[in-house]
C-alpha atoms as a PDB file:
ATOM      1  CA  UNK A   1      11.699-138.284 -13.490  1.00  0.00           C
ATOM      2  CA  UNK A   2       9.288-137.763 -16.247  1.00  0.00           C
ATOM      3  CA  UNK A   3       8.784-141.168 -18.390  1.00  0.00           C
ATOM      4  CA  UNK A   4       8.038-140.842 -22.279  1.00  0.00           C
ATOM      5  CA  UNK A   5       4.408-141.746 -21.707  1.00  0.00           C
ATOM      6  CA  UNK A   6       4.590-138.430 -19.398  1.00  0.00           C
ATOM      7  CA  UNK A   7       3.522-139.492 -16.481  1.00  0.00           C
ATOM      8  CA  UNK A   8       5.594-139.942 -13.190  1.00  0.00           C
ATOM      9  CA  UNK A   9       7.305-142.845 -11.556  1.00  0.00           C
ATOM     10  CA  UNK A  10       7.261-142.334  -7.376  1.00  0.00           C
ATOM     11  CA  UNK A  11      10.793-143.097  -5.772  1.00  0.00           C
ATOM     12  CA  UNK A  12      12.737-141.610  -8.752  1.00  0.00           C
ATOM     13  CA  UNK A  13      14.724-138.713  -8.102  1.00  0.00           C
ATOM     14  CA  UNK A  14      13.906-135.423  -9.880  1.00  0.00           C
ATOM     15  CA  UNK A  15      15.658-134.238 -13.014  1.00  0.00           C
ATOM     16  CA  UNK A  16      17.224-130.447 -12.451  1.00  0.00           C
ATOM     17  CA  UNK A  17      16.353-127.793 -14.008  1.00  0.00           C
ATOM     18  CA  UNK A  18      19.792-126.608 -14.780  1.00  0.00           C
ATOM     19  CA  UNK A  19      19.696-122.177 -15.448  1.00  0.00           C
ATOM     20  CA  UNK A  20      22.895-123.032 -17.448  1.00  0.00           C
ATOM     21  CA  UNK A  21      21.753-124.384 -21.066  1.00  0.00           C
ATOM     22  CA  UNK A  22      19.004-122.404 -20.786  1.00  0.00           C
ATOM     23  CA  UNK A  23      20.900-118.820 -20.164  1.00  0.00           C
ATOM     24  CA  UNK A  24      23.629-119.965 -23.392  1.00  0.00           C
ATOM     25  CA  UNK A  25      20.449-120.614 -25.972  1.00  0.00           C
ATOM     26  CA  UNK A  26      19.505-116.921 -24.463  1.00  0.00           C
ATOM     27  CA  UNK A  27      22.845-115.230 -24.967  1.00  0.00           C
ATOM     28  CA  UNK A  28      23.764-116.900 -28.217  1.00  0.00           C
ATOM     29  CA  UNK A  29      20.854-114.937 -29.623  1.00  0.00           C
ATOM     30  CA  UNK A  30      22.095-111.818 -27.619  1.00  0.00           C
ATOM     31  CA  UNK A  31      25.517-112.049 -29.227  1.00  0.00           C
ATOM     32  CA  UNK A  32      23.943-112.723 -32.159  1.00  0.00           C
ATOM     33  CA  UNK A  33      21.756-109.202 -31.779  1.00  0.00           C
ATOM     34  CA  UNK A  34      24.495-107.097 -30.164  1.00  0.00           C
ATOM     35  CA  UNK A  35      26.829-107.959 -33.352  1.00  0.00           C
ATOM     36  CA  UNK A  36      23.853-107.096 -35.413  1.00  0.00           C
ATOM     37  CA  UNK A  37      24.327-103.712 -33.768  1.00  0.00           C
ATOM     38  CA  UNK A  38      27.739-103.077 -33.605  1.00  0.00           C
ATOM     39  CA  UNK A  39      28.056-103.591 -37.635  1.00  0.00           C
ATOM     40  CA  UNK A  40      25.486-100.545 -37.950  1.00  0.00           C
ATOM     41  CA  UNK A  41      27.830 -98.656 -35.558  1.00  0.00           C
ATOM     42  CA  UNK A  42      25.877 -99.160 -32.348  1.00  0.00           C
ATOM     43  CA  UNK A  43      27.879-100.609 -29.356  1.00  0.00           C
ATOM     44  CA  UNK A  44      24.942-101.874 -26.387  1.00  0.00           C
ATOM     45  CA  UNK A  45      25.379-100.684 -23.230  1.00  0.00           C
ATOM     46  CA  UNK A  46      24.282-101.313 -19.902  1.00  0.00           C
ATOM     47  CA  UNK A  47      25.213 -99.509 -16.212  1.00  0.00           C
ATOM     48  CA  UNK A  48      24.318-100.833 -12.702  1.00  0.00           C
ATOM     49  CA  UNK A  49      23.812 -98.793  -9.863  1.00  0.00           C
ATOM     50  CA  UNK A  50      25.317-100.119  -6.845  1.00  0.00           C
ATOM     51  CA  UNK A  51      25.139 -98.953  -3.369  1.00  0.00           C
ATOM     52  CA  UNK A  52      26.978 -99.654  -0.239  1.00  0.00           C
ATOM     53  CA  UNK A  53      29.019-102.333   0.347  1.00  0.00           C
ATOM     54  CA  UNK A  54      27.007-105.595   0.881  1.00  0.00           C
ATOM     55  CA  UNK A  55      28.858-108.794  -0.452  1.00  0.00           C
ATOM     56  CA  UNK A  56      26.192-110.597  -1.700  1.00  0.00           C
ATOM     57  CA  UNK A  57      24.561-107.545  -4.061  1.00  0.00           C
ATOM     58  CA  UNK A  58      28.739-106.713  -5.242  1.00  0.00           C
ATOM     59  CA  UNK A  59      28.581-110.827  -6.101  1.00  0.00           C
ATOM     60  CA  UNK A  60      25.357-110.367  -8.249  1.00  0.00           C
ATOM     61  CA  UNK A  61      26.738-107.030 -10.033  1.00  0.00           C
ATOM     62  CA  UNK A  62      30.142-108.743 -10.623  1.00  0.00           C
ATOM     63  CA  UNK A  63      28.574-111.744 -12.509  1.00  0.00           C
ATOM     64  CA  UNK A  64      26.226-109.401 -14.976  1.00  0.00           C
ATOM     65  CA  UNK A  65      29.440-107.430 -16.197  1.00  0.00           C
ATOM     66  CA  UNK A  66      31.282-110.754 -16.760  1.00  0.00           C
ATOM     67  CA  UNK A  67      28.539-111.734 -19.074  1.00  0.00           C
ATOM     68  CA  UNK A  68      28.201-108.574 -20.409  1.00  0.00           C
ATOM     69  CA  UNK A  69      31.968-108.753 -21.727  1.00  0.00           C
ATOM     70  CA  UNK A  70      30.806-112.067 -22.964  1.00  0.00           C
ATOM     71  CA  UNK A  71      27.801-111.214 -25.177  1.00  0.00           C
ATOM     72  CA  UNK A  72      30.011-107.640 -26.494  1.00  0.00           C
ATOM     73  CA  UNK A  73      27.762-105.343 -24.240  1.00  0.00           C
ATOM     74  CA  UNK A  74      29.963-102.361 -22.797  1.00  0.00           C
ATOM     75  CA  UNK A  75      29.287-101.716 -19.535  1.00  0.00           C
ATOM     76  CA  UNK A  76      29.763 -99.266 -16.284  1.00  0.00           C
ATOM     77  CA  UNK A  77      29.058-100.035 -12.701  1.00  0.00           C
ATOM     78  CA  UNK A  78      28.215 -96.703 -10.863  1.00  0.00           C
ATOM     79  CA  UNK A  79      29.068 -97.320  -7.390  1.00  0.00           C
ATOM     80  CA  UNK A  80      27.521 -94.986  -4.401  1.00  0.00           C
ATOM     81  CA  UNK A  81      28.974 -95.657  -0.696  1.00  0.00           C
ATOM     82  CA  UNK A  82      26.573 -96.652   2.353  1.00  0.00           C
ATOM     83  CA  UNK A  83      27.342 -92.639   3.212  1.00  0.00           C
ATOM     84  CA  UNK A  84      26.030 -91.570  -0.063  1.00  0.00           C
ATOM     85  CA  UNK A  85      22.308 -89.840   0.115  1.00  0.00           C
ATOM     86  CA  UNK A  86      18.882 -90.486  -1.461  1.00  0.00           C
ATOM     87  CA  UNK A  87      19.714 -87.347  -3.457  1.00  0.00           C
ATOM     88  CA  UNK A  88      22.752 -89.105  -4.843  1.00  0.00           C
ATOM     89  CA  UNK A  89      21.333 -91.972  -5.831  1.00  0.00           C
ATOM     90  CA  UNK A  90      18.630 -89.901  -7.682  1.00  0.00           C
ATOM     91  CA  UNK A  91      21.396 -87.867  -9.302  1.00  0.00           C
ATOM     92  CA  UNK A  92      23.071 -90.944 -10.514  1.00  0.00           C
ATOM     93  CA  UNK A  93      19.559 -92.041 -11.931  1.00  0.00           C
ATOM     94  CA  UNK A  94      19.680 -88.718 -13.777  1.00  0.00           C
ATOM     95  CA  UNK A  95      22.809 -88.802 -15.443  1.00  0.00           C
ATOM     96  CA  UNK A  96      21.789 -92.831 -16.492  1.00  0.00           C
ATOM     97  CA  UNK A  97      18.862 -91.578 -17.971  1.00  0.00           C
ATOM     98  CA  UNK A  98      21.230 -88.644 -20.103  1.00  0.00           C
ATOM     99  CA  UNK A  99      23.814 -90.877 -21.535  1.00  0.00           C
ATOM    100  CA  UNK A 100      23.167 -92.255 -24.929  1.00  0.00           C
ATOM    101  CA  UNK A 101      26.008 -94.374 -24.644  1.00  0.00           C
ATOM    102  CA  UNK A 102      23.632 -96.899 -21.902  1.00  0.00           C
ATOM    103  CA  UNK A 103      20.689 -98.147 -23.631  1.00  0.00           C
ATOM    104  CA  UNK A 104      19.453 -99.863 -20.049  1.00  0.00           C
ATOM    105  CA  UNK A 105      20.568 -99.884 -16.476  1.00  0.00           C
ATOM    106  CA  UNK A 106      19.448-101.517 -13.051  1.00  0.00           C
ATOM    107  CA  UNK A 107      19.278-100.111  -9.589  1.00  0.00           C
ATOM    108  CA  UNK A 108      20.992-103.211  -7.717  1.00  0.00           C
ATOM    109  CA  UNK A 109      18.480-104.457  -5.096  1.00  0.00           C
ATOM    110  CA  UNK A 110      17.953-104.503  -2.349  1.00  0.00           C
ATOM    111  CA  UNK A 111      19.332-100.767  -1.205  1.00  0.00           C
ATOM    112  CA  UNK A 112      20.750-100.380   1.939  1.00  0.00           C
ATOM    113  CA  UNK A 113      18.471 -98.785   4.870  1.00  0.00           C
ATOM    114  CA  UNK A 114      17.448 -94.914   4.403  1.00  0.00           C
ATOM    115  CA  UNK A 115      17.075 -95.427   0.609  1.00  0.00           C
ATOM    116  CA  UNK A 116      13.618 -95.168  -1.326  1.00  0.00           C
ATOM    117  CA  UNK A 117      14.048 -97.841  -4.080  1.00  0.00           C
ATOM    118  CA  UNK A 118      10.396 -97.321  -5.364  1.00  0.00           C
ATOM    119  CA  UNK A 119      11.507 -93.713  -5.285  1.00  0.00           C
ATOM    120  CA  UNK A 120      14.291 -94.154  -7.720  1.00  0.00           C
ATOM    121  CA  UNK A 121      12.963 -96.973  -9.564  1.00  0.00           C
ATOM    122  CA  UNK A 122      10.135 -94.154 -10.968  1.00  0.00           C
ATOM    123  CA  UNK A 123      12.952 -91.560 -11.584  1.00  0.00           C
ATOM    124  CA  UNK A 124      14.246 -93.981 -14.033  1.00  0.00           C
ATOM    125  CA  UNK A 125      13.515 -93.768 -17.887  1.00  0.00           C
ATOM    126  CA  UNK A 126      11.511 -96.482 -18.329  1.00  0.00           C
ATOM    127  CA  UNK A 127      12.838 -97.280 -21.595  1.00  0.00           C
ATOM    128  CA  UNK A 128      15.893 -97.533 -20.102  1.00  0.00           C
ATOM    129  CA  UNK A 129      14.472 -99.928 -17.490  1.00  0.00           C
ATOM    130  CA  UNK A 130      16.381-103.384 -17.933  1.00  0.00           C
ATOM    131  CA  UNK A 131      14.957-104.905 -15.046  1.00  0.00           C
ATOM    132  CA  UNK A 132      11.277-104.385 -16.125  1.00  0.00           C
ATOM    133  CA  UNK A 133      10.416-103.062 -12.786  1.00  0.00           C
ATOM    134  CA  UNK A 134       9.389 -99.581 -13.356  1.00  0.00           C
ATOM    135  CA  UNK A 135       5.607 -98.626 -12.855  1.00  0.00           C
ATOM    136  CA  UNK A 136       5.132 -98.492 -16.663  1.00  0.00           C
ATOM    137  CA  UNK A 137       6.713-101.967 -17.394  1.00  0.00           C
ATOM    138  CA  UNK A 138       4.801-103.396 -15.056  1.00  0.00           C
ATOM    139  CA  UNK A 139       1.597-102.010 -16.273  1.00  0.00           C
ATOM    140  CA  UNK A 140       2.772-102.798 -19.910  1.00  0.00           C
ATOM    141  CA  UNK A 141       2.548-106.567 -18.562  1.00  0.00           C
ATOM    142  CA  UNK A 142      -0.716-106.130 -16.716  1.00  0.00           C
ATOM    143  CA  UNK A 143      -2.005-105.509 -20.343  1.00  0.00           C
ATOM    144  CA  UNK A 144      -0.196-107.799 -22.370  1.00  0.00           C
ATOM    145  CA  UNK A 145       1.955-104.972 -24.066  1.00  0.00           C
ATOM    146  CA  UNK A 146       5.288-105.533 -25.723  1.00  0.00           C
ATOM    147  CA  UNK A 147       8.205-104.032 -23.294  1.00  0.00           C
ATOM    148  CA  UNK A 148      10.836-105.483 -20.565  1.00  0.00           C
ATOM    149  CA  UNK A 149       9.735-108.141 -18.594  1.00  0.00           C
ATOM    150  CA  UNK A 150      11.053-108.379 -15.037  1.00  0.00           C
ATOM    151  CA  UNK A 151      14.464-110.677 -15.243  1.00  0.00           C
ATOM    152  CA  UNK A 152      14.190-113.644 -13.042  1.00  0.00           C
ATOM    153  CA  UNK A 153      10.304-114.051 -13.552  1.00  0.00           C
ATOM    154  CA  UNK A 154      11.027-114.384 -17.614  1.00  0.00           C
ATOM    155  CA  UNK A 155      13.796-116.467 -16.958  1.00  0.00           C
ATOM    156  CA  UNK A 156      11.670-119.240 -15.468  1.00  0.00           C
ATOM    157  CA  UNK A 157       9.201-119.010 -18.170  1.00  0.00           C
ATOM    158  CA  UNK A 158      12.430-119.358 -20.401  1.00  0.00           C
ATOM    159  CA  UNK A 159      13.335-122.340 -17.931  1.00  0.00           C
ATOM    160  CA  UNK A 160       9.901-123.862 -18.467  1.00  0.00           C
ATOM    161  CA  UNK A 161       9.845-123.735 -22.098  1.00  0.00           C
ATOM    162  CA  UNK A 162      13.595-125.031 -22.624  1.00  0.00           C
ATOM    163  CA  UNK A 163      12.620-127.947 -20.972  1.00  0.00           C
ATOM    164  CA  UNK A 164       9.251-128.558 -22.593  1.00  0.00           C
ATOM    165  CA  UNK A 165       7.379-128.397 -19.154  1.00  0.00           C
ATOM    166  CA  UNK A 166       3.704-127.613 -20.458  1.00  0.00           C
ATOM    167  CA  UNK A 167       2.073-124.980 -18.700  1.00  0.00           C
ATOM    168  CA  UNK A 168      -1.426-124.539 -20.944  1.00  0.00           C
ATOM    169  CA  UNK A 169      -3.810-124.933 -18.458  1.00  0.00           C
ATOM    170  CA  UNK A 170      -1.657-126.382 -15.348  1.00  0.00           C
ATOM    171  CA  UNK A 171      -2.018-125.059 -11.829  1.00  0.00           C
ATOM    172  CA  UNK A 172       0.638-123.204 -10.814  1.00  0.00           C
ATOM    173  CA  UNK A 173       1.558-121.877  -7.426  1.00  0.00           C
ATOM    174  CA  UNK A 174       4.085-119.377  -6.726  1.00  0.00           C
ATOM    175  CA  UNK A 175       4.873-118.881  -3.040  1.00  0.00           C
ATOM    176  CA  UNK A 176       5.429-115.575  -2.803  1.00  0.00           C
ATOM    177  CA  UNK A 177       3.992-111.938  -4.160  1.00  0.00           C
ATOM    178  CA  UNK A 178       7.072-109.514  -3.956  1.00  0.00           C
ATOM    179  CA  UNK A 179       7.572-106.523  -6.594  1.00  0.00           C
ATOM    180  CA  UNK A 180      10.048-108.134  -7.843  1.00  0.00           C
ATOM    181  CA  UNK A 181       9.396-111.748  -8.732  1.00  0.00           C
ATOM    182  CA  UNK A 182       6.115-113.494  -7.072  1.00  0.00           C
ATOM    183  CA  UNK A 183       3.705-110.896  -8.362  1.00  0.00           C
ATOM    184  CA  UNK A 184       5.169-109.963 -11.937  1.00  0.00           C
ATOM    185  CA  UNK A 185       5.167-114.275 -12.569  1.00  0.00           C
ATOM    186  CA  UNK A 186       1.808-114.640 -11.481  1.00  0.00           C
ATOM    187  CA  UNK A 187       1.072-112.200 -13.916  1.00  0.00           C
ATOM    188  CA  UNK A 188       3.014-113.436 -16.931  1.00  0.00           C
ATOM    189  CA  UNK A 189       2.627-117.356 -16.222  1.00  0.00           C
ATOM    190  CA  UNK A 190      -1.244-116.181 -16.566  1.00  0.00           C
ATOM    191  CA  UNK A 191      -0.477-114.593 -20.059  1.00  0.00           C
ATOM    192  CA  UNK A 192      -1.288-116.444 -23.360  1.00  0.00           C
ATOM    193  CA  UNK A 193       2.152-117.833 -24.953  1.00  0.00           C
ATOM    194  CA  UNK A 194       4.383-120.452 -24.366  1.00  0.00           C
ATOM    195  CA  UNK A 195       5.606-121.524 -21.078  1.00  0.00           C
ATOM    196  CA  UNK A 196       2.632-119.322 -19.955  1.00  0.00           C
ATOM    197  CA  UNK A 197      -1.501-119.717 -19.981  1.00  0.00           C
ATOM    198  CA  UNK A 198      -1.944-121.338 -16.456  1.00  0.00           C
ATOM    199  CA  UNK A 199      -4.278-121.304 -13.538  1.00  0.00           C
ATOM    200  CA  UNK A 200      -1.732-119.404 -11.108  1.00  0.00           C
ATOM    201  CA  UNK A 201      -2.451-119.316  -7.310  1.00  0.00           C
ATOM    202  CA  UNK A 202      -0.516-116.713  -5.008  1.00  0.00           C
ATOM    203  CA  UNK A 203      -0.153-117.664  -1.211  1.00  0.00           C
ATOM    204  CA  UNK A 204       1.823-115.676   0.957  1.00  0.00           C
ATOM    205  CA  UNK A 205       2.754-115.698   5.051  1.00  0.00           C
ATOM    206  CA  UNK A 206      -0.859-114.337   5.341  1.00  0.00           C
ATOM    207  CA  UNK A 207      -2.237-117.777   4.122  1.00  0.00           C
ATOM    208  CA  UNK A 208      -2.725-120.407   6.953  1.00  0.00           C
ATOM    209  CA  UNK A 209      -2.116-123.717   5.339  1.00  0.00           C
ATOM    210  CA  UNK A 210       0.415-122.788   2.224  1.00  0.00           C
ATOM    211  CA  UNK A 211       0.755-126.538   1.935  1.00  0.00           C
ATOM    212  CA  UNK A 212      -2.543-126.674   1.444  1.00  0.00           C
ATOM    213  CA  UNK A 213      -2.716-124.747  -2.384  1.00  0.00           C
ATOM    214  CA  UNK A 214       0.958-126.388  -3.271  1.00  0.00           C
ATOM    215  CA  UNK A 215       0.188-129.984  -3.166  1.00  0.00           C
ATOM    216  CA  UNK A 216      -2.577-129.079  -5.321  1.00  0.00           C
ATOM    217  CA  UNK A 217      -0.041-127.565  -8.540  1.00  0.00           C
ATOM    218  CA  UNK A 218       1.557-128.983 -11.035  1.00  0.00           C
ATOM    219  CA  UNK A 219       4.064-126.459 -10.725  1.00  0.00           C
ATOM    220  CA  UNK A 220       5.048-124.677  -7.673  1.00  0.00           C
ATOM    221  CA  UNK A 221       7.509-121.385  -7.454  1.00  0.00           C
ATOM    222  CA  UNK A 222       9.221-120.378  -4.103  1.00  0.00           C
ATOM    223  CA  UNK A 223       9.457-116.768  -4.330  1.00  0.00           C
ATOM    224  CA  UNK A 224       9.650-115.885  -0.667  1.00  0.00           C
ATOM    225  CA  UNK A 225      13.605-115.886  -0.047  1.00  0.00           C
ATOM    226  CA  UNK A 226      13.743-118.113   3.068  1.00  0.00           C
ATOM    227  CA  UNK A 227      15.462-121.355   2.839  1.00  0.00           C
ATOM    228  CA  UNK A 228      13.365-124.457   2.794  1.00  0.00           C
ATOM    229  CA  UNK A 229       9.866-122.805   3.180  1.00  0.00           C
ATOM    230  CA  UNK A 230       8.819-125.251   0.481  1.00  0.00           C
ATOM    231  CA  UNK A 231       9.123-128.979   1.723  1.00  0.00           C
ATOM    232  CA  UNK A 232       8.566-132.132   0.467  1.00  0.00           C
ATOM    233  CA  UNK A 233       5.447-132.773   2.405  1.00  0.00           C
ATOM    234  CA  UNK A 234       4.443-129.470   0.669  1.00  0.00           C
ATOM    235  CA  UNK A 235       4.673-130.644  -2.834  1.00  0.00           C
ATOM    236  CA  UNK A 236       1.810-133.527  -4.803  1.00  0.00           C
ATOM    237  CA  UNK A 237       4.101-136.778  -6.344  1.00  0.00           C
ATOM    238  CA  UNK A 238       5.727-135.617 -10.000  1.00  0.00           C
ATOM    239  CA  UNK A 239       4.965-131.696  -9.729  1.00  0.00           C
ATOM    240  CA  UNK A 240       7.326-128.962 -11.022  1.00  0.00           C
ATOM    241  CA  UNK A 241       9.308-127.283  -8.648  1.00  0.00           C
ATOM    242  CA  UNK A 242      10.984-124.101  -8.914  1.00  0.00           C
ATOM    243  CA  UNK A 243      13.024-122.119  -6.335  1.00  0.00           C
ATOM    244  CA  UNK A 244      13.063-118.696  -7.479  1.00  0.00           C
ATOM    245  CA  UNK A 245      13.912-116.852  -3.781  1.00  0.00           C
ATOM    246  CA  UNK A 246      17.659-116.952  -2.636  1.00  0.00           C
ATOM    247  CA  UNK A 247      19.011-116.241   0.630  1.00  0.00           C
ATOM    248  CA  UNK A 248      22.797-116.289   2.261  1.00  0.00           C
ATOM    249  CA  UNK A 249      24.428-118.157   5.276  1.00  0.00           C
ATOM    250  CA  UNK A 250      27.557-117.296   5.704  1.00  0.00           C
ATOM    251  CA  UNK A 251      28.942-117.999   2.128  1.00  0.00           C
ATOM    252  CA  UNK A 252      26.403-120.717   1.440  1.00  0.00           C
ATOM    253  CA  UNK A 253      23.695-120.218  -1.257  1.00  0.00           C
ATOM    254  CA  UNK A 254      20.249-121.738   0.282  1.00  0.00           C
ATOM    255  CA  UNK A 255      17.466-122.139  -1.735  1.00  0.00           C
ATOM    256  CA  UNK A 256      13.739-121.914  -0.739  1.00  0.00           C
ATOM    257  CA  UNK A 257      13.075-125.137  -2.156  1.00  0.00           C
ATOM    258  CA  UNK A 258      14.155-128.171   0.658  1.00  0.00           C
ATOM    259  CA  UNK A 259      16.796-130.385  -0.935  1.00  0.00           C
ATOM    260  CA  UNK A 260      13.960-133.545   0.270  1.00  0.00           C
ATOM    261  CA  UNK A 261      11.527-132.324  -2.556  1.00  0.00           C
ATOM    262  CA  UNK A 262      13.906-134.092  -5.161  1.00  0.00           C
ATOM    263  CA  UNK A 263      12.386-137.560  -4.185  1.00  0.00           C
ATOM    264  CA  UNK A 264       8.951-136.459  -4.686  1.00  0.00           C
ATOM    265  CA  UNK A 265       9.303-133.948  -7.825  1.00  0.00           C
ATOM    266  CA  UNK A 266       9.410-134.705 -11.678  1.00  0.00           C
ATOM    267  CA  UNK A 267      11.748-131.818 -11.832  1.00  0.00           C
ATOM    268  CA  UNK A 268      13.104-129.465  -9.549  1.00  0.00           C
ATOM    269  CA  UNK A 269      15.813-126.617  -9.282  1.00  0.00           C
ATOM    270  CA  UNK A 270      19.322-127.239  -8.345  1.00  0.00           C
ATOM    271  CA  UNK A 271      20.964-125.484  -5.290  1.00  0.00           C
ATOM    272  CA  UNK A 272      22.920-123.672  -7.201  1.00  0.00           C
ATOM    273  CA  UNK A 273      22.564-122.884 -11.264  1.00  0.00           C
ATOM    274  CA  UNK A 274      19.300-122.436 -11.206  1.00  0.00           C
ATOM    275  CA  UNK A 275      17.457-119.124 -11.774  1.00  0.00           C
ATOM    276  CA  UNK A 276      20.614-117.416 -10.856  1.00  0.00           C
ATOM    277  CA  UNK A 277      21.771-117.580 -14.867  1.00  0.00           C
ATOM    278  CA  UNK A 278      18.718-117.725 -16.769  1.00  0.00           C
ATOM    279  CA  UNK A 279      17.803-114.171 -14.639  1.00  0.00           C
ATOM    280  CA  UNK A 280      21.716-112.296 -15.962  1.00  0.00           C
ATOM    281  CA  UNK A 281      20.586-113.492 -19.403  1.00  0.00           C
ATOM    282  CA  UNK A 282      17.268-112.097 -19.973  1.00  0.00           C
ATOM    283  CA  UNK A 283      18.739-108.849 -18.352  1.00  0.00           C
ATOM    284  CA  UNK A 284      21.227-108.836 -21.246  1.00  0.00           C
ATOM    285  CA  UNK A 285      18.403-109.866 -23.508  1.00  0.00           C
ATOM    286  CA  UNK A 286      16.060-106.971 -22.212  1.00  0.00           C
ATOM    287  CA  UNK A 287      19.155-104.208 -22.678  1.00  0.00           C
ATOM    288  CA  UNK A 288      19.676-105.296 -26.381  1.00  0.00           C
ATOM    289  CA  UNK A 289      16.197-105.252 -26.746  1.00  0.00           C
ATOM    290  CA  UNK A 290      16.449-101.397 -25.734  1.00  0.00           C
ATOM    291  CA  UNK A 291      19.089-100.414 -27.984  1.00  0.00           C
ATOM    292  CA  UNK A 292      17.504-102.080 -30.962  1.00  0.00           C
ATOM    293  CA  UNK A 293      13.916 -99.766 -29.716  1.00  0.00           C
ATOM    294  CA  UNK A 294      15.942 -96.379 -29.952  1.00  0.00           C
ATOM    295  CA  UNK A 295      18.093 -97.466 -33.153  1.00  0.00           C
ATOM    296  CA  UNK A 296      15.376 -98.606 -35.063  1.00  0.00           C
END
């Protein structure tokens, strides 16, 4: 655990970095927005594109509409069948990007096989992009331009600066450099704010000795999506860990993060309620965001 003086005391177990206090401080202020809103006439609303019929993806979708009706957000899940067509999806896309009524929407990843994501993802409005994904978004970060930054990749900056976990300066590591979450963090933990302005290293499965850049960060992100790939023999005494990447067995959630790195991290992610809520929240947080663009 971390002491007052700030430094680190070796055989303490880590303190967790619970997603849950963080993702309430995030949609108290969404609440807060979307009733802004409604009293000018404006009801928020956000869509989901979901297709086929995998378990885990229906599990993620499910959860983002329950917060929705938390928060006051109206929403719509447009569901496509594993028979449905590349054409369909970008049809669906379409008539998302038409409807005043949803101020931002998200193509549920990953698609089944056959389907162009990328293809779809640059169909989509990008003002209507709540996942911050879309080519423009993206570029909008690369430059340090105000627009929606990619969901679980904010929510661990969110996570960092909850928790007071200084970043100015730190070396960071994220294991990992997917579209979705290893490359967008490197990018914004590199940016000058809060919970941001590191040194941030990228390894991947193309780097021989990964253990070799992570026991040199303060902080180190697993953004790869297989479970354990960060152990504790991986990680330097009183360093930050974060596991970002998910994957399924079975039923069970498994991190990437090895339940062993708790004895030799400050502060580390728990198995579950982690990322998982801080991610729904600042995809609620980017959709209000939207409708507040196109009402202003």
């Amino acid at each position: 655990m971390l002491l007052q003086s700030g430094g680190y005391c070796a055989g303490m177990s880590a303190q967790f970095l619970a997603g849950g206090p963080v993702a309430d401080a995030v949609l108290d202020d969404v609440t807060t927005r979307v009733g802004a809103l409604a009293e000018r006439g404006i009801t928020v609303g956000l869509a989901t594109v979901l297709v086929g019929d995998d378990e885990a993806s229906a599990g993620y979708v499910r959860k983002k509409h329950e917060t929705c009706e938390r928060v006051g957000i109206a929403s719509v899940n447009v569901e496509l069948p594993t028979t449905a067509t590349q054409a369909d999806l970008l049809a669906a896309v379409a008539d998302l990007n038409a409807d005043p009524a949803v101020h931002g929407y998200i193509i549920q990843h990953p698609l089944p096989n056959g389907f162009d994501f990328n293809e779809a993802l640059a169909a989509m409005d990008p003002g209507k992009d709540a996942d911050g994904l879309h080519p423009m978004n993206l570029g909008k970060l690369v430059l340090q331009q105000d627009g929606p930054v990619p969901c679980t990749p904010a929510g661990i900056q969110a996570m960092l600066v909850h928790y007071g976990i200084d970043t100015v300066g730190k070396r960071v590591c994220v294991v990992g450099r997917g579209p979705t979450l290893g490359r967008p963090l490197s990018l914004l933990l590199t940016t000058k704010q809060a919970g941001a302005n590191a040194a941030v290293t990228v390894v991947h499965t193309g780097v021989d000795d990964i253990g070799a850049h992570t026991r040199e960060a303060d902080i180190v992100v697993a953004a790869v999506g297989r479970p354990s790939c960060v152990t504790a023999d991986m990680v330097k005494p009183g360093a930050v860990v974060i596991s970002g990447g998910l994957s399924w067995e079975g039923r069970r959630l498994l991190p990437d993060v090895d339940e062993a790195v708790e004895d030799v991290a400050s502060w580390v992610t728990p198995r579950l309620g982690g990322v998982g809520p801080t991610t729904v929240a600042l995809l609620l947080r980017n959709t209000v965001a939207a409708a507040e663009r196109v009402s202003d």
